[in-house]
PDB file of N, CA and C in Angstrom:
ATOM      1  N   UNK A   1      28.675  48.140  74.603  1.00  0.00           N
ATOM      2  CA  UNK A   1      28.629  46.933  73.876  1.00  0.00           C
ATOM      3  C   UNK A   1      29.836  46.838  72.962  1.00  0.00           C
ATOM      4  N   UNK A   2      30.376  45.268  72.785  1.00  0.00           N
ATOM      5  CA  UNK A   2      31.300  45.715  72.580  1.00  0.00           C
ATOM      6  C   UNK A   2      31.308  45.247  70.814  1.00  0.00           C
ATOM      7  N   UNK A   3      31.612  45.703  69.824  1.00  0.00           N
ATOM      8  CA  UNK A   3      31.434  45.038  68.547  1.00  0.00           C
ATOM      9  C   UNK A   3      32.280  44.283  68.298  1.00  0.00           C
ATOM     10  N   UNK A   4      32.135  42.923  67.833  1.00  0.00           N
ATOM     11  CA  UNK A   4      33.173  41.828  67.045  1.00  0.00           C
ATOM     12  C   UNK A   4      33.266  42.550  65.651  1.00  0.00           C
ATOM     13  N   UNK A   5      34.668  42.396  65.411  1.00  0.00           N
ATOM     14  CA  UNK A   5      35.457  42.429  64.135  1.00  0.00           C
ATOM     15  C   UNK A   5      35.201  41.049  63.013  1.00  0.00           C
ATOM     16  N   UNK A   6      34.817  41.506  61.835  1.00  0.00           N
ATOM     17  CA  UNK A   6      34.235  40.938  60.385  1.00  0.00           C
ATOM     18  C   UNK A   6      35.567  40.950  60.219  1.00  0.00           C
ATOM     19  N   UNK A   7      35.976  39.666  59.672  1.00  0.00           N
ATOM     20  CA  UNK A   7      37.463  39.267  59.203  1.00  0.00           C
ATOM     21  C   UNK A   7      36.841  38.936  57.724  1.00  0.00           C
ATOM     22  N   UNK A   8      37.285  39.876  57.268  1.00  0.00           N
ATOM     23  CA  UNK A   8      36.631  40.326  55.375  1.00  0.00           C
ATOM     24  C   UNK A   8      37.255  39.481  54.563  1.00  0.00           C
ATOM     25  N   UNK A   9      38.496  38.950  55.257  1.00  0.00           N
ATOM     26  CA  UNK A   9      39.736  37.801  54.030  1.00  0.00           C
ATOM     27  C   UNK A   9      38.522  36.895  54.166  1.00  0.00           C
ATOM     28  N   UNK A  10      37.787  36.776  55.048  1.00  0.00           N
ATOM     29  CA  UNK A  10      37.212  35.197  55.164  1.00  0.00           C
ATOM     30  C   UNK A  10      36.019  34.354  54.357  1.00  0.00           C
ATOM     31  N   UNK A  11      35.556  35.701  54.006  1.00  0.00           N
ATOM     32  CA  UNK A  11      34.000  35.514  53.124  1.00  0.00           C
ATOM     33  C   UNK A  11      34.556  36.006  51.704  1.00  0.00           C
ATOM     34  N   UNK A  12      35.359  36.844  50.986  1.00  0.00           N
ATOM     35  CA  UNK A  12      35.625  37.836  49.990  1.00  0.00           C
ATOM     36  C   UNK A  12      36.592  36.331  49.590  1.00  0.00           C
ATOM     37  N   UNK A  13      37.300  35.555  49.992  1.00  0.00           N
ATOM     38  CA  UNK A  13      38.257  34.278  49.015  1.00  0.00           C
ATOM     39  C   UNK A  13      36.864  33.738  48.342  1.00  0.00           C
ATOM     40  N   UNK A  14      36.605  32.833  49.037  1.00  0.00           N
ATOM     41  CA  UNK A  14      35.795  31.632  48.190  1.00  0.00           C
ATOM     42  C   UNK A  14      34.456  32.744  47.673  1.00  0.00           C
ATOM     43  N   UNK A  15      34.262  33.927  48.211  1.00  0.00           N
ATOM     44  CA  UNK A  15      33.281  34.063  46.883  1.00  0.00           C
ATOM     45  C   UNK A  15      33.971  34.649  45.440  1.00  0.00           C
ATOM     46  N   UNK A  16      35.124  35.180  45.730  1.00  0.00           N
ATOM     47  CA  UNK A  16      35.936  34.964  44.538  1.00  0.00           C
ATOM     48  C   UNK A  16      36.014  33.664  44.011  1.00  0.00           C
ATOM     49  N   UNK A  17      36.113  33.028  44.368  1.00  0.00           N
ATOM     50  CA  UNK A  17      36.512  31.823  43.537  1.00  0.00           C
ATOM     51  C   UNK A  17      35.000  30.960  43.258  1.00  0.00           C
ATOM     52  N   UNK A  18      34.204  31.307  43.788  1.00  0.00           N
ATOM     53  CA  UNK A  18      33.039  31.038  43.490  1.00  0.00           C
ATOM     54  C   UNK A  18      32.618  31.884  41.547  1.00  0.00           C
ATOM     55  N   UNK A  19      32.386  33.021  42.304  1.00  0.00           N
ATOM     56  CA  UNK A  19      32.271  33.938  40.689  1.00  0.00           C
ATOM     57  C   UNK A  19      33.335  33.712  39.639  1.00  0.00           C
ATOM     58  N   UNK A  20      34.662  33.623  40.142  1.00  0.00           N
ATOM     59  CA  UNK A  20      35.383  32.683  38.892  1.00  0.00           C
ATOM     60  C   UNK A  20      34.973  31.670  38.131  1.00  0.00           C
ATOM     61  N   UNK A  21      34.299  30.404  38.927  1.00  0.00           N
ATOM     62  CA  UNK A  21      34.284  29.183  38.464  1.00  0.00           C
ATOM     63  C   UNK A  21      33.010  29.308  37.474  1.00  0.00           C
ATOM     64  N   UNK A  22      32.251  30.391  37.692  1.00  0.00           N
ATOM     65  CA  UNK A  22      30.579  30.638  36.825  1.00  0.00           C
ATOM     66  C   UNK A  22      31.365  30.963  35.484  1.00  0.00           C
ATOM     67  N   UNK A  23      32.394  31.137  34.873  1.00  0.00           N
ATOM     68  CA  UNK A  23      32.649  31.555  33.621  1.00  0.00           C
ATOM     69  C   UNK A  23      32.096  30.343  32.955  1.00  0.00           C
ATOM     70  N   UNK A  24      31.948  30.939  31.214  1.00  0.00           N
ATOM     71  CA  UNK A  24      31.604  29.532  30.661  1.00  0.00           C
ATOM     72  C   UNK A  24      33.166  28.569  29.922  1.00  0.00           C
ATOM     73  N   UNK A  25      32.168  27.892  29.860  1.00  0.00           N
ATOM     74  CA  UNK A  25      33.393  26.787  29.873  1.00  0.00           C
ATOM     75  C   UNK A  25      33.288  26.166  28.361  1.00  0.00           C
ATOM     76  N   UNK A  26      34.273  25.868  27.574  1.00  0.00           N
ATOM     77  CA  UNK A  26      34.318  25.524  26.095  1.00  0.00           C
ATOM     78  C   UNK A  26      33.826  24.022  26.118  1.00  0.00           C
ATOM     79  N   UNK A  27      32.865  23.590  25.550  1.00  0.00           N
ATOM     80  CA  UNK A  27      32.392  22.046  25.073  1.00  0.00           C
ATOM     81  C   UNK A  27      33.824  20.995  24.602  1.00  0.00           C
ATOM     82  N   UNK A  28      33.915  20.047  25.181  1.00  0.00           N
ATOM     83  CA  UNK A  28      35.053  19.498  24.369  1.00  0.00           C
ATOM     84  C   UNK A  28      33.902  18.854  23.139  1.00  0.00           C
ATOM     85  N   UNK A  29      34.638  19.118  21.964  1.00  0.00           N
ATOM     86  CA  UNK A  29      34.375  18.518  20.474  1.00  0.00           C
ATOM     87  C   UNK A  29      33.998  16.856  20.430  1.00  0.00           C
ATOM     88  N   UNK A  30      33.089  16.610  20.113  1.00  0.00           N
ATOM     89  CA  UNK A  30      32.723  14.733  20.248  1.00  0.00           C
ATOM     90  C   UNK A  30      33.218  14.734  18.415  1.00  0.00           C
ATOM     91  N   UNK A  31      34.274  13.518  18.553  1.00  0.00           N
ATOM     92  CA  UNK A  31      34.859  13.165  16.891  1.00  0.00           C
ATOM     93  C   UNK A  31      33.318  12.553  16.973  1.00  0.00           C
ATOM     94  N   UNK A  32      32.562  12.931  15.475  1.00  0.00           N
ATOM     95  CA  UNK A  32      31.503  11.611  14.882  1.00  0.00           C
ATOM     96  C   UNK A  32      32.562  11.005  13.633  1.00  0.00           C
ATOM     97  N   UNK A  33      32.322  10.268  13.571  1.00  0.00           N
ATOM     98  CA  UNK A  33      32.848   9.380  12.395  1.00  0.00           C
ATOM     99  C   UNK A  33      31.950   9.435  11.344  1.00  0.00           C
ATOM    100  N   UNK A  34      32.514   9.642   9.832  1.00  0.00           N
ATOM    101  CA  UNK A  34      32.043  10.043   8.693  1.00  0.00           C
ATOM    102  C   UNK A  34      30.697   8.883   8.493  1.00  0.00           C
ATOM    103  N   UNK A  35      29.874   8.810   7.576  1.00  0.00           N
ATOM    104  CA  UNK A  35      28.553   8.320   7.574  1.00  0.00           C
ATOM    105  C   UNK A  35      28.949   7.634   6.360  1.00  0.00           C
ATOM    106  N   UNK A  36      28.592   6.550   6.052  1.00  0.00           N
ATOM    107  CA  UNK A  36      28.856   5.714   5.040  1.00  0.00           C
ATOM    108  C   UNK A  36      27.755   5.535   4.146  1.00  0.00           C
ATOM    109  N   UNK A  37      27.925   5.929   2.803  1.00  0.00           N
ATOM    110  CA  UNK A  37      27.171   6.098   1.710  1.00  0.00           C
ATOM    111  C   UNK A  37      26.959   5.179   0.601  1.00  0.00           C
ATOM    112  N   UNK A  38      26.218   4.868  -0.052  1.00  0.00           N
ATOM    113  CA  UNK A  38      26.091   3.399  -1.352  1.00  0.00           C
ATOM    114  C   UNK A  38      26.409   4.508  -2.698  1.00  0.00           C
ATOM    115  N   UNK A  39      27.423   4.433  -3.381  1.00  0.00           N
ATOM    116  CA  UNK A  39      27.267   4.819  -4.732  1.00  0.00           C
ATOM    117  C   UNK A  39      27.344   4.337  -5.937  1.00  0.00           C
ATOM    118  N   UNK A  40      26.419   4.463  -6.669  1.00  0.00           N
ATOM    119  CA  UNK A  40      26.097   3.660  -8.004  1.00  0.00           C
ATOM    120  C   UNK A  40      26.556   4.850  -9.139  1.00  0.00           C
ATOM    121  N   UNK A  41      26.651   3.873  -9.964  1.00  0.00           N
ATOM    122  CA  UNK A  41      26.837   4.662 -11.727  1.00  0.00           C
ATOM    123  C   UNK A  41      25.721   4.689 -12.233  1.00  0.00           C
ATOM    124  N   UNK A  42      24.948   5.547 -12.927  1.00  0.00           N
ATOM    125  CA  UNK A  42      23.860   5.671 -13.563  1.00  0.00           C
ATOM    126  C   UNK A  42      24.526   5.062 -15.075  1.00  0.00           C
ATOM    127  N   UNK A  43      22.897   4.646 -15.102  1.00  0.00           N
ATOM    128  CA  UNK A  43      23.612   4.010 -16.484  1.00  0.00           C
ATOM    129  C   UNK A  43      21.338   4.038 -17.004  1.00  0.00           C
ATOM    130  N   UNK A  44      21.790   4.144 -18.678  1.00  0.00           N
ATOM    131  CA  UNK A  44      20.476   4.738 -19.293  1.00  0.00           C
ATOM    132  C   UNK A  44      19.766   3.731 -19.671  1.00  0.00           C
ATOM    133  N   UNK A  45      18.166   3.623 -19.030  1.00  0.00           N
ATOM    134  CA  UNK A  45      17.632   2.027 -19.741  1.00  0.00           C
ATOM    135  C   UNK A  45      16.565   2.501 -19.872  1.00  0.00           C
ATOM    136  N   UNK A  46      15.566   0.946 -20.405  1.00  0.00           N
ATOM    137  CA  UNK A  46      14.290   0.952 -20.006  1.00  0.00           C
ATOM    138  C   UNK A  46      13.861   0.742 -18.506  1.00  0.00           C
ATOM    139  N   UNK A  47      12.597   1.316 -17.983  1.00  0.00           N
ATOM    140  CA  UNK A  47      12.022   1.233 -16.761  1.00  0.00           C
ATOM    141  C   UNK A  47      10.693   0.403 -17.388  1.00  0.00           C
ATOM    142  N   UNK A  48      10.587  -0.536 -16.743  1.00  0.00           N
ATOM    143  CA  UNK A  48       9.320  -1.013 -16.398  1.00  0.00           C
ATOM    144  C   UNK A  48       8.737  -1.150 -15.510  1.00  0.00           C
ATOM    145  N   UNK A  49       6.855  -0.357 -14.686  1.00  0.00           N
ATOM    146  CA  UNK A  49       6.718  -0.400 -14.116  1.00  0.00           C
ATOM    147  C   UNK A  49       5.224  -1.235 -14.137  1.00  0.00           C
ATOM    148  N   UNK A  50       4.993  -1.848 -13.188  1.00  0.00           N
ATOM    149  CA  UNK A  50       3.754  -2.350 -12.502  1.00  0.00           C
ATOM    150  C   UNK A  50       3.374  -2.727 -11.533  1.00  0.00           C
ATOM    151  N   UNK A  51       1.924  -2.620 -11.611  1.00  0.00           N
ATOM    152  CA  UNK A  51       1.248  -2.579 -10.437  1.00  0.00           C
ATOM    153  C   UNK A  51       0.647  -4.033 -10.136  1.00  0.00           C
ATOM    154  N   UNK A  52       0.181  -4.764  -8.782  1.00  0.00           N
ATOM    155  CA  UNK A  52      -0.315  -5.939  -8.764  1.00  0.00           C
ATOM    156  C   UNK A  52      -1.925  -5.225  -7.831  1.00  0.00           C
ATOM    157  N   UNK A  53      -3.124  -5.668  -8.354  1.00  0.00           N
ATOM    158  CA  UNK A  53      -3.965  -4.995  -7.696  1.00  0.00           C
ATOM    159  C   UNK A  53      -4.818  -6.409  -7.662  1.00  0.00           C
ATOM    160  N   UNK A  54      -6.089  -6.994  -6.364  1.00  0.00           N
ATOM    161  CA  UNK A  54      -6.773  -7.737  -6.892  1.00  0.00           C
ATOM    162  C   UNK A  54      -8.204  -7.354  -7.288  1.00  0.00           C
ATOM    163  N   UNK A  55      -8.936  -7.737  -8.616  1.00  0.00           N
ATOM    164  CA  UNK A  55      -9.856  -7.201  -8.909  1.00  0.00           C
ATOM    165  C   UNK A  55     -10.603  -8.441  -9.696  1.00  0.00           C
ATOM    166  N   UNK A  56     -12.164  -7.988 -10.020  1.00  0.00           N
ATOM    167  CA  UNK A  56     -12.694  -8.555 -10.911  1.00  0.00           C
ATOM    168  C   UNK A  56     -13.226  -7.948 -11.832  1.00  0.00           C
ATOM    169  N   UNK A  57     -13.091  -9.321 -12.802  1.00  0.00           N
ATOM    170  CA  UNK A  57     -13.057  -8.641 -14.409  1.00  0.00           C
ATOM    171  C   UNK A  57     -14.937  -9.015 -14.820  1.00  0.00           C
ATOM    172  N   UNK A  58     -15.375  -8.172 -15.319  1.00  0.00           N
ATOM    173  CA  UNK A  58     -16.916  -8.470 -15.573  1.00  0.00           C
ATOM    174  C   UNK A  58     -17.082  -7.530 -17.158  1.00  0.00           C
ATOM    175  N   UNK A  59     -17.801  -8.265 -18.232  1.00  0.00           N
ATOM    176  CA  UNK A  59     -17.761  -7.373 -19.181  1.00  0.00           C
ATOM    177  C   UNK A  59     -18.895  -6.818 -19.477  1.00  0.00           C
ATOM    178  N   UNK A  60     -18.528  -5.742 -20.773  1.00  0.00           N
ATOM    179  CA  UNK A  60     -19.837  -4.565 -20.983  1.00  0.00           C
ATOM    180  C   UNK A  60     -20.384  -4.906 -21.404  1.00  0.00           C
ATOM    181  N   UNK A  61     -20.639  -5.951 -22.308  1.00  0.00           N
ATOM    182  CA  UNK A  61     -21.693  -6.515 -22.898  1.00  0.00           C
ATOM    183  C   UNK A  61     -21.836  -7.916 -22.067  1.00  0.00           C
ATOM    184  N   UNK A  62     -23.440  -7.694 -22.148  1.00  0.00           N
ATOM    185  CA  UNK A  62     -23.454  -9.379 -21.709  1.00  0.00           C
ATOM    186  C   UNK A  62     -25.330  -9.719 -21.968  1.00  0.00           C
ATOM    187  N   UNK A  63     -25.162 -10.737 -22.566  1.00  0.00           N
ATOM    188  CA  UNK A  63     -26.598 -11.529 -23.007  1.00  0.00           C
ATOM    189  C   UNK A  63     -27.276 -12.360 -22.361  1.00  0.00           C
ATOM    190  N   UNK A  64     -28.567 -12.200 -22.014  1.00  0.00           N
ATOM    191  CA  UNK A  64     -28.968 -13.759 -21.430  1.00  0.00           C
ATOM    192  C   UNK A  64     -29.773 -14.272 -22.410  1.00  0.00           C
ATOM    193  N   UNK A  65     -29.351 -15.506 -22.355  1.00  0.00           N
ATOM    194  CA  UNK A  65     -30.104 -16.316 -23.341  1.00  0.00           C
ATOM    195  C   UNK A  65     -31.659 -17.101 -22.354  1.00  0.00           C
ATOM    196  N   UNK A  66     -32.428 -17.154 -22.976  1.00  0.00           N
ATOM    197  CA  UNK A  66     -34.260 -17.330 -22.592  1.00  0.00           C
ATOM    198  C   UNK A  66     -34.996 -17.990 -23.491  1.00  0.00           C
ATOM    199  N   UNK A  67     -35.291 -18.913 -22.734  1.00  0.00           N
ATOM    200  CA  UNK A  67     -35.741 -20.439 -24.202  1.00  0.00           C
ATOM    201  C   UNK A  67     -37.202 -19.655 -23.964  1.00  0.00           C
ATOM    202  N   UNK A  68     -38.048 -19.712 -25.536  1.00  0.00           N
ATOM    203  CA  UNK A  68     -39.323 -19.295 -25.819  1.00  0.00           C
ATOM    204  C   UNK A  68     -40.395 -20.269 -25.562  1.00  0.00           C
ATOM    205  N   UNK A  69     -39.915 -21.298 -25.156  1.00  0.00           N
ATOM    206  CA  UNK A  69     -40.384 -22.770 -25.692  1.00  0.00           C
ATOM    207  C   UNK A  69     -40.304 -23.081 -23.655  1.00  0.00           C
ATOM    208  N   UNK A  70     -41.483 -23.993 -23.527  1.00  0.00           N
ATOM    209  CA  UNK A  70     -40.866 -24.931 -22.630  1.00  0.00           C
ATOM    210  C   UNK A  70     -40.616 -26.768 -22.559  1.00  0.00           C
ATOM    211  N   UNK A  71     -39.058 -26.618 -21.550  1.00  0.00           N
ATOM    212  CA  UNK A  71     -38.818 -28.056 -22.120  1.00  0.00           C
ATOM    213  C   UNK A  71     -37.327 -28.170 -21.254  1.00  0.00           C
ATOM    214  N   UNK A  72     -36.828 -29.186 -21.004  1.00  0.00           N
ATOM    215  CA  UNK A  72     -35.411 -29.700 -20.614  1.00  0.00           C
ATOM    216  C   UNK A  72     -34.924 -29.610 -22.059  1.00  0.00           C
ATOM    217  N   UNK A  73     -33.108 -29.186 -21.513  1.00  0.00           N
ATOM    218  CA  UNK A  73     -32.127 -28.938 -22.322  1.00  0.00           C
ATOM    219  C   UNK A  73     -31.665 -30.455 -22.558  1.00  0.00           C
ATOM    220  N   UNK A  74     -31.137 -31.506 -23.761  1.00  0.00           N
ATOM    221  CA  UNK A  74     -30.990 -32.077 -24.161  1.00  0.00           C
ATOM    222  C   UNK A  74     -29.630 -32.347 -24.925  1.00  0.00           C
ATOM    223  N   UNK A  75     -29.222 -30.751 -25.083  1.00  0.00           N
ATOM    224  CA  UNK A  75     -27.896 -31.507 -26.326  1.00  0.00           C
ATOM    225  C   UNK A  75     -27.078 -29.328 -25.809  1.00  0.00           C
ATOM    226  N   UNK A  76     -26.066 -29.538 -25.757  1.00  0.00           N
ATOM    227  CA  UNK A  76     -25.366 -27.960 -25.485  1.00  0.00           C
ATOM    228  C   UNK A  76     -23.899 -28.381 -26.407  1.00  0.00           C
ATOM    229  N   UNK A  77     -24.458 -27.468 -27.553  1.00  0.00           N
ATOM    230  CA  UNK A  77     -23.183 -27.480 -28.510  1.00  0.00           C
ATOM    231  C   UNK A  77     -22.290 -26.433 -28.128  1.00  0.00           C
ATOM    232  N   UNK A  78     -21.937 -25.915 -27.503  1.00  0.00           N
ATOM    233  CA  UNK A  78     -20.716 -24.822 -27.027  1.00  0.00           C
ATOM    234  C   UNK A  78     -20.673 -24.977 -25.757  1.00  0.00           C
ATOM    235  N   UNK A  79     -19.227 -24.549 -25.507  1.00  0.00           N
ATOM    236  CA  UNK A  79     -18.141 -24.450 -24.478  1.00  0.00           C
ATOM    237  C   UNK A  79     -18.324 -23.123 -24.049  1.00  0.00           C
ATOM    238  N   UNK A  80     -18.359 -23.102 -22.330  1.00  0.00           N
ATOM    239  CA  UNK A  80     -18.293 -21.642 -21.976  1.00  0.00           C
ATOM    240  C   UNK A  80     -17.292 -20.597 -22.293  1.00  0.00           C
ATOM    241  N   UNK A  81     -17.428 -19.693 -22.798  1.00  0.00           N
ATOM    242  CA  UNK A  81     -15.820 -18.511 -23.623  1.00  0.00           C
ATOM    243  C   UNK A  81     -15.880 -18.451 -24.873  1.00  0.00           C
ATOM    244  N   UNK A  82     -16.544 -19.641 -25.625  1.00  0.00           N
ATOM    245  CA  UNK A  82     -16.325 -20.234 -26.865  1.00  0.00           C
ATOM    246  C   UNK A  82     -16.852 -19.079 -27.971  1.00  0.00           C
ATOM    247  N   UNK A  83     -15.981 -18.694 -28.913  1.00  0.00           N
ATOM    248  CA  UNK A  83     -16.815 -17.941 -29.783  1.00  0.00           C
ATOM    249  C   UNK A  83     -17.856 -18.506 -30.369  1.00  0.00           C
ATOM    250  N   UNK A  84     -18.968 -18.051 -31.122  1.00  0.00           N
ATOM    251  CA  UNK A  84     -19.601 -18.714 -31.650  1.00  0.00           C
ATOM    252  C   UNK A  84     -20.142 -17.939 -33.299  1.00  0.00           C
ATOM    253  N   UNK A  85     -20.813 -18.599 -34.155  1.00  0.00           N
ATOM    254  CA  UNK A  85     -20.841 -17.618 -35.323  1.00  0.00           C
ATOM    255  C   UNK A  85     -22.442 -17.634 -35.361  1.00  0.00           C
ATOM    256  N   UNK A  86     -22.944 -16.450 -36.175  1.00  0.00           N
ATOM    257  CA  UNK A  86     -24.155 -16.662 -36.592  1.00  0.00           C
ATOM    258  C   UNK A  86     -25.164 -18.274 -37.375  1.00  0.00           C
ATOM    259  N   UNK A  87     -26.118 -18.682 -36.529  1.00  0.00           N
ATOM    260  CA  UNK A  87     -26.529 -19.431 -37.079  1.00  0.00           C
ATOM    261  C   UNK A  87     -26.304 -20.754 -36.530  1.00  0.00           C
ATOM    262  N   UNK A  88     -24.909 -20.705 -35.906  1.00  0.00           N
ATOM    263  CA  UNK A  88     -24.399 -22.037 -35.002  1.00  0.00           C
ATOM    264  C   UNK A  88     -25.467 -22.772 -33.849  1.00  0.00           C
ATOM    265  N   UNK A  89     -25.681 -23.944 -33.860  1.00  0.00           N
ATOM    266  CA  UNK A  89     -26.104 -24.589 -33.124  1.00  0.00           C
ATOM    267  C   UNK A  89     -26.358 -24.236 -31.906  1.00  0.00           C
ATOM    268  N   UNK A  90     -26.928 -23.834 -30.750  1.00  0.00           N
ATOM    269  CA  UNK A  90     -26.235 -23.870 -29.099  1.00  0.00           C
ATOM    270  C   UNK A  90     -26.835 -25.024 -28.518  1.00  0.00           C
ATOM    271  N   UNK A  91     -28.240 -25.089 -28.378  1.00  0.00           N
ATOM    272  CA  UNK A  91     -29.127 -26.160 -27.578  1.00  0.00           C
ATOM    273  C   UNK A  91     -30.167 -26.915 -28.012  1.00  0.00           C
ATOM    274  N   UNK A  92     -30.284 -28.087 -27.549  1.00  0.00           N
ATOM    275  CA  UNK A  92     -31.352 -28.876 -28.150  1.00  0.00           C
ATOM    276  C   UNK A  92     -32.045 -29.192 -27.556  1.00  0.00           C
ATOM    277  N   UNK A  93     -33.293 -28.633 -27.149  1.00  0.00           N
ATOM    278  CA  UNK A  93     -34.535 -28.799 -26.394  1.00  0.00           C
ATOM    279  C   UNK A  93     -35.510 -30.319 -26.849  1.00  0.00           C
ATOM    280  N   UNK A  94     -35.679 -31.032 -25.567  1.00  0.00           N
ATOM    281  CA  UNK A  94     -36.427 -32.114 -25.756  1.00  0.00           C
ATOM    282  C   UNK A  94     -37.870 -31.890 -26.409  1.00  0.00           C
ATOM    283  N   UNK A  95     -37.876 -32.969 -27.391  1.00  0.00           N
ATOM    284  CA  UNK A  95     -39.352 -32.681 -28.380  1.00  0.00           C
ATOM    285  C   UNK A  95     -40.445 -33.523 -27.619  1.00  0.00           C
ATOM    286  N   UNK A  96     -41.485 -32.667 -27.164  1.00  0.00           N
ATOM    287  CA  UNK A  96     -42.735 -33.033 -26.427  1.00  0.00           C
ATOM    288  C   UNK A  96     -44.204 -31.828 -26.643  1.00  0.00           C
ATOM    289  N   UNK A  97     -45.048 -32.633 -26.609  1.00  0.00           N
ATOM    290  CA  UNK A  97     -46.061 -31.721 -26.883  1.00  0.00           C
ATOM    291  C   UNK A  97     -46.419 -31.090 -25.715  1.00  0.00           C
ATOM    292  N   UNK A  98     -46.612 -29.573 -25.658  1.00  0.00           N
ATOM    293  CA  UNK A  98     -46.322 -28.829 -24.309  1.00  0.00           C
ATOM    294  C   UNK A  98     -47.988 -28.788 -24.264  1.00  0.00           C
ATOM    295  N   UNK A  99     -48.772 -28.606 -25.027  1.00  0.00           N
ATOM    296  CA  UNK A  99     -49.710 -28.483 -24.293  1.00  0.00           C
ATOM    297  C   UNK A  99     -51.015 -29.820 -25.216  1.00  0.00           C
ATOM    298  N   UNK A 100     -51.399 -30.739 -24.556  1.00  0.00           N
ATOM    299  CA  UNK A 100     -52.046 -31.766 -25.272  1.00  0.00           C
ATOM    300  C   UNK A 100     -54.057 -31.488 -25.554  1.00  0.00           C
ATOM    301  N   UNK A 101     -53.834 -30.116 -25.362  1.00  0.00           N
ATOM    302  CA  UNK A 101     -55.414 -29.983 -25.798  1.00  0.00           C
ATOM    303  C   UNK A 101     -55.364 -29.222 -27.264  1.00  0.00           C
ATOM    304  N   UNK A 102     -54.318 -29.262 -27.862  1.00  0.00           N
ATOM    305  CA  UNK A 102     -53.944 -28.235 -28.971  1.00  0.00           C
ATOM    306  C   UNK A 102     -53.886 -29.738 -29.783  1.00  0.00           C
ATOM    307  N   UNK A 103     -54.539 -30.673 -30.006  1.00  0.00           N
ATOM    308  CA  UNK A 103     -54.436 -31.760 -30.457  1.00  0.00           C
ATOM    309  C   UNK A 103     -55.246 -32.024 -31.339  1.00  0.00           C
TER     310      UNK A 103
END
């Protein structure tokens, strides 16, 4: 039998140049362009801060007024909010005899 001859130039080039080309290779550099910044002068003040919230206002004290008497309201001397002083007027209950066996 007869053996063929391996021509060794033929396979041994390009895998040289194969294993050459695997080296690493340097990144080319990307320019970024500088970043543009706002600069102010400090300067020393007042701060005022607030808040906007929506809420309701209801207060800690609160009275109900309760006629002892019965009868339609007739005459209302105060305004709702209105301060009022001791002794002041508020309502004027219609004059009728509530019960007619007390006669």
């Amino acid at each position: 039998m007869a053996r063929k001859k391996i021509n060794a130039g033929g396979w041994i080039i390009p895998m040289a140049l194969l294993i050459a080309s695997c080296g690493d290779k340097q990144p080319t550099p990307q320019i970024i362009p500088p970043t543009s910044v706002a600069v102010y002068t400090v300067q020393e003040g007042n701060a005022s801060y607030y808040d906007e919230y929506p809420a309701t206002v209801t207060p800690l004290n609160q009275v109900d007024i309760r006629p002892q008497v019965a009868g339609y309201i007739t005459g209302l001397f105060f305004k709702d909010g209105q301060h009022i002083l001791r002794g002041q007027k508020l309502y004027e209950i219609e004059q009728h005899i509530s019960n007619p066996w007390l006669i």
